[in-house]
N, C-alpha and C. Protein backbone atom coordinates (compact mmCIF):
# COMPACT_ATOMS: atom_id res chain seq x y z
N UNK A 1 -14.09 4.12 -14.31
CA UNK A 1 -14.09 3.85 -12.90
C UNK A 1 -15.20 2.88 -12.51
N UNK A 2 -16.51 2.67 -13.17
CA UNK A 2 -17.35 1.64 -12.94
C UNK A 2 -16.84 0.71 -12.80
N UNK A 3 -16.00 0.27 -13.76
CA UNK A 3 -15.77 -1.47 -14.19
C UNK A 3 -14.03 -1.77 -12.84
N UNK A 4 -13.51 -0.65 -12.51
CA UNK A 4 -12.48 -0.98 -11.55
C UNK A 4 -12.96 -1.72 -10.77
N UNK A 5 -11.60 -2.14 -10.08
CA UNK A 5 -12.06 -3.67 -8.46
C UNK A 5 -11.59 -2.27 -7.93
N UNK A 6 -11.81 -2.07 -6.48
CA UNK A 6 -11.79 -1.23 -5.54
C UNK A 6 -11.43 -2.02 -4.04
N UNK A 7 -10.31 -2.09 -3.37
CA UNK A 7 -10.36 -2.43 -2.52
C UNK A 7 -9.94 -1.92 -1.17
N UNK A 8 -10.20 -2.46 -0.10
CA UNK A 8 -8.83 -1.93 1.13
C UNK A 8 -8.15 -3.13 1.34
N UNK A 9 -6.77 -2.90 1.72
CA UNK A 9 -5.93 -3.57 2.18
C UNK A 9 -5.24 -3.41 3.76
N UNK A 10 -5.07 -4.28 4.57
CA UNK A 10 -4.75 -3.94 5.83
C UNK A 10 -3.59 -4.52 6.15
N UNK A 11 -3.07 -4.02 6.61
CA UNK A 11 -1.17 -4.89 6.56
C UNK A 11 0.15 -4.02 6.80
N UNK A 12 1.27 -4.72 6.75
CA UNK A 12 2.53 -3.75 7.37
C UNK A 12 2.92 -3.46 6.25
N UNK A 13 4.43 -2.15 5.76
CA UNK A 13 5.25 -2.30 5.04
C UNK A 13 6.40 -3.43 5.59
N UNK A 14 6.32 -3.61 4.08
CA UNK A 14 7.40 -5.09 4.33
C UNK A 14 8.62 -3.96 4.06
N UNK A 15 9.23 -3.11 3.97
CA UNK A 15 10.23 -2.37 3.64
C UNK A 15 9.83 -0.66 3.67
N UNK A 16 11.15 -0.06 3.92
CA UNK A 16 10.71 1.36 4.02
C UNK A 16 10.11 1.88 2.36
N UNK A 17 9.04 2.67 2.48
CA UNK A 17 8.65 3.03 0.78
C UNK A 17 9.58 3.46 0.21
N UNK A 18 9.50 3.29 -1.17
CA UNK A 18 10.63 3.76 -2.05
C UNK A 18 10.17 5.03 -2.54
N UNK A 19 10.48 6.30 -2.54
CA UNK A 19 10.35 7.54 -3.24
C UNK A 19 11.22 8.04 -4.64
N UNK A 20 10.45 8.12 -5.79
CA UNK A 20 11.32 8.59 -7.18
C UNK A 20 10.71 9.85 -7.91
N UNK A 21 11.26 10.34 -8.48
CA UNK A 21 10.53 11.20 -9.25
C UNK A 21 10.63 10.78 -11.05
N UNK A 22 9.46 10.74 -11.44
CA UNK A 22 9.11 10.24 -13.12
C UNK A 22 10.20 11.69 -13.92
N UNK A 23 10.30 10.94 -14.88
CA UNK A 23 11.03 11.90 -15.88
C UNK A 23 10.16 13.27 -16.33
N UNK A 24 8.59 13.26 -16.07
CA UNK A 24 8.12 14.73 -15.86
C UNK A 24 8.28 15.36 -14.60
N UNK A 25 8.49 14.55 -14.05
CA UNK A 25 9.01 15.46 -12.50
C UNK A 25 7.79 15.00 -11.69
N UNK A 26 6.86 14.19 -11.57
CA UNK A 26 5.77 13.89 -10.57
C UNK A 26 6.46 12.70 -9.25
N UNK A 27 6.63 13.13 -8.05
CA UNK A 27 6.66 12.16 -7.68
C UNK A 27 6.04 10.78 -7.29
N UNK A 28 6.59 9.48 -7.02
CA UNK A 28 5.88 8.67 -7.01
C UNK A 28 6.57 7.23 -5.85
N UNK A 29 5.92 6.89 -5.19
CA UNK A 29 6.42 5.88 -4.06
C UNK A 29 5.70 4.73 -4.25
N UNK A 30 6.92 3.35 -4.43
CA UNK A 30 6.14 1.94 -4.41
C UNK A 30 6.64 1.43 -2.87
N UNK A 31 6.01 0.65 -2.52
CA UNK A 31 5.90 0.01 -1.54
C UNK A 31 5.27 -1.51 -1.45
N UNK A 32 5.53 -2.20 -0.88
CA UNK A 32 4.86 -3.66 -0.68
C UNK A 32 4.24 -4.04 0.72
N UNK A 33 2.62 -4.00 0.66
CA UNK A 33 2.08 -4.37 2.11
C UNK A 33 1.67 -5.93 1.90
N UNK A 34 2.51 -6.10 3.24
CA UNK A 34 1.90 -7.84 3.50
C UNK A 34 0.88 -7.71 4.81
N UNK A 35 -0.63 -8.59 4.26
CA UNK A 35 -1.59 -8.91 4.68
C UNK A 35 -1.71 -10.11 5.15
N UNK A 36 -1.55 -10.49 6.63
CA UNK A 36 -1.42 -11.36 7.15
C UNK A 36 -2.90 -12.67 6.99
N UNK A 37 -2.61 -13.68 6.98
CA UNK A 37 -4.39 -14.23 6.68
C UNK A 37 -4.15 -15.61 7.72
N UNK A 38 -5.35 -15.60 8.48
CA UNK A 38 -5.60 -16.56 9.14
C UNK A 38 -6.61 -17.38 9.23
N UNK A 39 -6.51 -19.20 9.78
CA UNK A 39 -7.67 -19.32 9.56
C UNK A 39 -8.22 -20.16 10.53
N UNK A 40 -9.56 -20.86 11.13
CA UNK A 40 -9.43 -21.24 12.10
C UNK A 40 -9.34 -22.60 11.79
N UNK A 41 -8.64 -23.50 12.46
CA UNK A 41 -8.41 -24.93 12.21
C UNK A 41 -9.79 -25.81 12.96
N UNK A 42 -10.79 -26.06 12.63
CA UNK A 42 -12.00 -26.38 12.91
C UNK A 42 -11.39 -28.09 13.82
N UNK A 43 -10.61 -28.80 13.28
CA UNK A 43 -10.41 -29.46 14.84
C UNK A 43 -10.01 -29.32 16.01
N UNK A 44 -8.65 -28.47 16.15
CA UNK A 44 -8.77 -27.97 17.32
C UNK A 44 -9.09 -26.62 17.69
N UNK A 45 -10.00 -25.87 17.04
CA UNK A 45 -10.22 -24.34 17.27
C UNK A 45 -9.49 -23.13 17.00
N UNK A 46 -8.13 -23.58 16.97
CA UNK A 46 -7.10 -22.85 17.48
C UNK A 46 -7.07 -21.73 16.04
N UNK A 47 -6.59 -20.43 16.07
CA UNK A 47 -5.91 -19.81 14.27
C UNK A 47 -4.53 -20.04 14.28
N UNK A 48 -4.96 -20.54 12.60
CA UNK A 48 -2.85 -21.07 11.62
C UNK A 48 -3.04 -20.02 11.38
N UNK A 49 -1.82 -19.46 11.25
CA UNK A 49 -1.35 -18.31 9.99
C UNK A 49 -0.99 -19.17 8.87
N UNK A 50 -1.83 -18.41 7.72
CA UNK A 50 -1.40 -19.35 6.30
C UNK A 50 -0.59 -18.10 5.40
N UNK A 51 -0.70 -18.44 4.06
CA UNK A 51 0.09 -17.63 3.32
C UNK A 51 -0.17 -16.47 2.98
N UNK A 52 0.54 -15.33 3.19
CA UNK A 52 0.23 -13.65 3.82
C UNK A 52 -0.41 -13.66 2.14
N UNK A 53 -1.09 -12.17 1.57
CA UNK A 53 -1.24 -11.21 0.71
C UNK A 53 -0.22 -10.73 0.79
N UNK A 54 0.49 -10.84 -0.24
CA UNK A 54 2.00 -9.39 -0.78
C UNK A 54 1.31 -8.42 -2.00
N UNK A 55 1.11 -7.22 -1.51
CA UNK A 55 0.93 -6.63 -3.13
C UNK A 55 1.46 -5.50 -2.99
N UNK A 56 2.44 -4.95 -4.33
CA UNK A 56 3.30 -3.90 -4.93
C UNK A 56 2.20 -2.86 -4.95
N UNK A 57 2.29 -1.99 -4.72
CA UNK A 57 1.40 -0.54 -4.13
C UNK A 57 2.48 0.77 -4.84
N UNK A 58 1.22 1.28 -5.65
CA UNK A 58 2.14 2.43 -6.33
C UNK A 58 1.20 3.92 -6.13
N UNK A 59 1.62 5.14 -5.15
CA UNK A 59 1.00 6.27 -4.84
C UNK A 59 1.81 7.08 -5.75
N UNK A 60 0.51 7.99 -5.75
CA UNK A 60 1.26 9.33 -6.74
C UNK A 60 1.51 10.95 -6.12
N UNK A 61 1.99 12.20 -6.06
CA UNK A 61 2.33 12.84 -5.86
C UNK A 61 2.42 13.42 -4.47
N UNK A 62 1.69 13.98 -3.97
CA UNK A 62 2.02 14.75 -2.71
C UNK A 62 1.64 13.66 -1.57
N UNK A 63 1.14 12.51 -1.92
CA UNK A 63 0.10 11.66 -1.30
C UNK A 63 1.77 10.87 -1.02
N UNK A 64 2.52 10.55 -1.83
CA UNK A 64 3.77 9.77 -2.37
C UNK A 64 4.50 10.57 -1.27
N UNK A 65 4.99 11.50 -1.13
CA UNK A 65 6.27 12.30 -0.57
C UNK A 65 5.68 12.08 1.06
N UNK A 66 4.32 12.67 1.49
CA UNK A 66 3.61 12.02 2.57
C UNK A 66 3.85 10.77 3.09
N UNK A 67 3.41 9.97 2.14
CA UNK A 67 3.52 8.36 3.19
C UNK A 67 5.24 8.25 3.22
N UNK A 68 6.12 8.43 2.39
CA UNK A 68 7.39 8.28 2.48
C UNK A 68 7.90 9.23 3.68
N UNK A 69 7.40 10.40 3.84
CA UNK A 69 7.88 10.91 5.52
C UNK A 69 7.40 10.45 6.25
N UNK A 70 6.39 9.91 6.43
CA UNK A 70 5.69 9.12 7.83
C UNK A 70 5.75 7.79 8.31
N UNK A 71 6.19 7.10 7.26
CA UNK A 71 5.71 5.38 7.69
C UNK A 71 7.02 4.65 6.97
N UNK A 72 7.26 4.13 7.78
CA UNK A 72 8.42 2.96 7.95
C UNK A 72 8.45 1.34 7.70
N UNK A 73 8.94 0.81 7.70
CA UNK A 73 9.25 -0.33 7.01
C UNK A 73 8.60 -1.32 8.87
N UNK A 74 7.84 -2.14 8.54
CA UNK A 74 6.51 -2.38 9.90
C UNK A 74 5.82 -1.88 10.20
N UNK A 75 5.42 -0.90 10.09
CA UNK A 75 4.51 0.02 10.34
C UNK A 75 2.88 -0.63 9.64
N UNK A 76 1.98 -1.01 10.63
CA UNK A 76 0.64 -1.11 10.24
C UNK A 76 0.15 0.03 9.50
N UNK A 77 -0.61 -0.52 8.44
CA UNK A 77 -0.90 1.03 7.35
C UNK A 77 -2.67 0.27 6.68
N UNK A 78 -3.32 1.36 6.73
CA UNK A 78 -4.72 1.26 5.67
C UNK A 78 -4.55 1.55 4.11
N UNK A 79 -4.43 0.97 3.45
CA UNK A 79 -4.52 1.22 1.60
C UNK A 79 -5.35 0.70 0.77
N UNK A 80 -6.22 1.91 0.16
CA UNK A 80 -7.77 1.90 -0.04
C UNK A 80 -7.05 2.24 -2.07
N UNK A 81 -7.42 1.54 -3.29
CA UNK A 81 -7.02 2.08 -4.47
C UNK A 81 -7.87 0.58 -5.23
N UNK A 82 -7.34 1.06 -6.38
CA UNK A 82 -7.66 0.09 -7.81
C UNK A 82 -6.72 -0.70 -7.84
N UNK A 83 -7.66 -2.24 -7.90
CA UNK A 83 -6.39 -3.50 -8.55
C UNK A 83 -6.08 -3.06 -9.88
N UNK A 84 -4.67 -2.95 -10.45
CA UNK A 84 -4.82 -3.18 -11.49
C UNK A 84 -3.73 -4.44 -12.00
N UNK A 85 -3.88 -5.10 -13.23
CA UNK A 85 -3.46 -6.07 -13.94
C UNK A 85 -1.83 -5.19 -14.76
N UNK A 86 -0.92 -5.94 -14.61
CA UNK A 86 0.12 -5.55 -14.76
C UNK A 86 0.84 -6.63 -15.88
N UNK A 87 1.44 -6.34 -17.50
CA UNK A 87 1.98 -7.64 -17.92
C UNK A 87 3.42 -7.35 -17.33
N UNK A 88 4.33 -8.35 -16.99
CA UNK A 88 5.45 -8.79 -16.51
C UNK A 88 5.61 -9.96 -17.49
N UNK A 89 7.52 -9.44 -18.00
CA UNK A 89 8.32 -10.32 -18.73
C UNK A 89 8.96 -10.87 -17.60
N UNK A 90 9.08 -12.20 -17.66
CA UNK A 90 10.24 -13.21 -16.24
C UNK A 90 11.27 -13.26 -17.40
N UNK A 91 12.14 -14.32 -16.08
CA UNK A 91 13.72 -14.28 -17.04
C UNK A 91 13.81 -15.11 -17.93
N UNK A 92 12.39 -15.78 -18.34
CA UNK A 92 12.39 -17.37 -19.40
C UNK A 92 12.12 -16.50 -20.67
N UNK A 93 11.74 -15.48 -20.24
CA UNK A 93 10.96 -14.80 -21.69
C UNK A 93 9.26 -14.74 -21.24
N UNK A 94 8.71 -15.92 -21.09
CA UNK A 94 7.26 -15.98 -20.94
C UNK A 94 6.65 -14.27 -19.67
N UNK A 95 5.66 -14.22 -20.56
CA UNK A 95 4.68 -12.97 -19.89
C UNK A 95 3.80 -13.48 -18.88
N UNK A 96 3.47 -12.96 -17.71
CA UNK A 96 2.97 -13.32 -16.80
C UNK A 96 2.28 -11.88 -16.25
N UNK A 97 0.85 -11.84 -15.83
CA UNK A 97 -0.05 -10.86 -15.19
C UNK A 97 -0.12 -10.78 -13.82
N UNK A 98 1.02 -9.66 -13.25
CA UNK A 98 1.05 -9.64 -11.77
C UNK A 98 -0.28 -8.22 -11.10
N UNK A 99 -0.79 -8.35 -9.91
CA UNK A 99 -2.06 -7.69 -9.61
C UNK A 99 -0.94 -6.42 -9.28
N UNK A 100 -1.28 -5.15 -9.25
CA UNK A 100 -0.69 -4.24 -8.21
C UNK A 100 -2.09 -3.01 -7.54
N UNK A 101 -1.78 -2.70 -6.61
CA UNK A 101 -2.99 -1.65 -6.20
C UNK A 101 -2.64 0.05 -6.63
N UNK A 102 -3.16 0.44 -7.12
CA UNK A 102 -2.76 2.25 -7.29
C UNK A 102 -3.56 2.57 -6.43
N UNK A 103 -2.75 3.59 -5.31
CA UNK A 103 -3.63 3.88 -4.16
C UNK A 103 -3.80 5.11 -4.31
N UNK A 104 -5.49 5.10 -3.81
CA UNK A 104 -5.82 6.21 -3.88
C UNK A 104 -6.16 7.21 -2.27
N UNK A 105 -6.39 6.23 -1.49
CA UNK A 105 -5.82 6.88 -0.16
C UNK A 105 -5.10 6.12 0.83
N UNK A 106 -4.30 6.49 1.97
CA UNK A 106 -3.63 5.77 2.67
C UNK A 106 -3.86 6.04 3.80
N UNK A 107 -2.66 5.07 5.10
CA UNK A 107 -2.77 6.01 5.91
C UNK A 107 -2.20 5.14 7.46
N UNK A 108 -1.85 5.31 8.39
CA UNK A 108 -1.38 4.69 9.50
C UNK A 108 -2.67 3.97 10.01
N UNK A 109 -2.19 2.62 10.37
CA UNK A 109 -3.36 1.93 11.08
C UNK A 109 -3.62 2.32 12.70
N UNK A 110 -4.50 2.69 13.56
CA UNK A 110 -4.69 3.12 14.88
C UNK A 110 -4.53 2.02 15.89
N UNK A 111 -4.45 0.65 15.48
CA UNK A 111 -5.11 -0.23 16.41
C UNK A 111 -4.45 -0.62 16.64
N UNK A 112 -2.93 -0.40 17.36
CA UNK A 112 -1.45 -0.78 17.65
C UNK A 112 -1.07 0.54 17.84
N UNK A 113 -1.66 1.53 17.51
CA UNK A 113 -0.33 2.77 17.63
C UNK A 113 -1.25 4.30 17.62
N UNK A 114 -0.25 5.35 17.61
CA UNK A 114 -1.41 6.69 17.42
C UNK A 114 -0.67 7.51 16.48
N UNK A 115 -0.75 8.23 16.09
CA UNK A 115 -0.45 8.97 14.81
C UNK A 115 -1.08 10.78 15.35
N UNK A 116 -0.25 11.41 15.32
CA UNK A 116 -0.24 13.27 15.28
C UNK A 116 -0.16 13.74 13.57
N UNK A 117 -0.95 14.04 12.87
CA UNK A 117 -1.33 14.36 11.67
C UNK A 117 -1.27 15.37 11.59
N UNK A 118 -0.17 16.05 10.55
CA UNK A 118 -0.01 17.15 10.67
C UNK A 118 -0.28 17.67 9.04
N UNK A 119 -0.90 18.74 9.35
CA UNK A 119 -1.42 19.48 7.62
C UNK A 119 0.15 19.88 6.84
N UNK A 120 0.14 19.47 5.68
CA UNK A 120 1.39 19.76 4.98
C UNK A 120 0.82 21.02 4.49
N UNK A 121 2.02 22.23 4.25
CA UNK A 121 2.11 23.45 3.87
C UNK A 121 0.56 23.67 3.37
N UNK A 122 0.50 23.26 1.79
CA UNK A 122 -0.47 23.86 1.34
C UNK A 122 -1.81 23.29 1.79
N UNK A 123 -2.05 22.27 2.59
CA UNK A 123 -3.42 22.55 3.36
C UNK A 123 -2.97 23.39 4.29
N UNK A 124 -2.29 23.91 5.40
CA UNK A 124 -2.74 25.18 6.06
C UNK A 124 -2.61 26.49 5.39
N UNK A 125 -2.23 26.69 4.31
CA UNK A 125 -2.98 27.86 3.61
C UNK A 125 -4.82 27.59 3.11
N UNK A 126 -4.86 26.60 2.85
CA UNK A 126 -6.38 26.57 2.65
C UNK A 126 -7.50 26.33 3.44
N UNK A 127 -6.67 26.19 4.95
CA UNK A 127 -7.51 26.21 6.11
C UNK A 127 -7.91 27.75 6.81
N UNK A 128 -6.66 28.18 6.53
CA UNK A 128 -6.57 29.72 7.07
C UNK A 128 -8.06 30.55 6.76
């Protein structure tokens, strides 16, 4: 964990998350947040939108079934995890290293919207 990149990401789902379960039975949800980037055009002041951040986002278990009941395809979202380096075969044959984030927490963005957070089952047994 020293040597990981660690980042946050701020941005919409570009699509509703996808929910699967692995052949041991863990579930797991990918998703793709686009990070809008702007910049200011120093002659006339004004902000361009230039070319967004897209990155493939992969959560794991109860965290996974969570964001897949709550958040929708636009939905402003916070995603805090590890870059990691991914090899990818294209259709030429040649290997190519795409980034993806494994998230380690998530979560609805506030600053457009409000969110009622509700404890799933087994945190209100451990609140009790």
């Amino acid at each position: 964990m020293l040597n990981d990149t660690m980042i946050i990401v701020i941005g919409e789902l570009t699509a509703d998350p996808e929910l699967r379960t692995t052949n041991e039975g863990a579930p797991v949800c990918n998703f793709t947040v686009k990070a809008p980037r702007r910049r200011r055009d120093r002659d006339t002041g004004a902000w361009v939108a230039s070319v967004p951040l897209m990155l493939r986002c992969t959560v794991w278990r109860e965290q996974a079934e969570n964001l897949t009941a709550s958040l929708r395809a636009g939905d402003r979202l916070l995603v805090y995890g590890r870059l990691r380096p991914r090899t990818i075969t294209a259709q030429d044959g040649s290997s190519r290293t795409a980034l993806e984030l494994e998230v380690s927490e998530c979560g609805p963005s506030l600053l457009r919207a409000t969110a009622e957070p509700e404890p799933t089952v087994d945190n209100k047994e451990e609140t009790a």
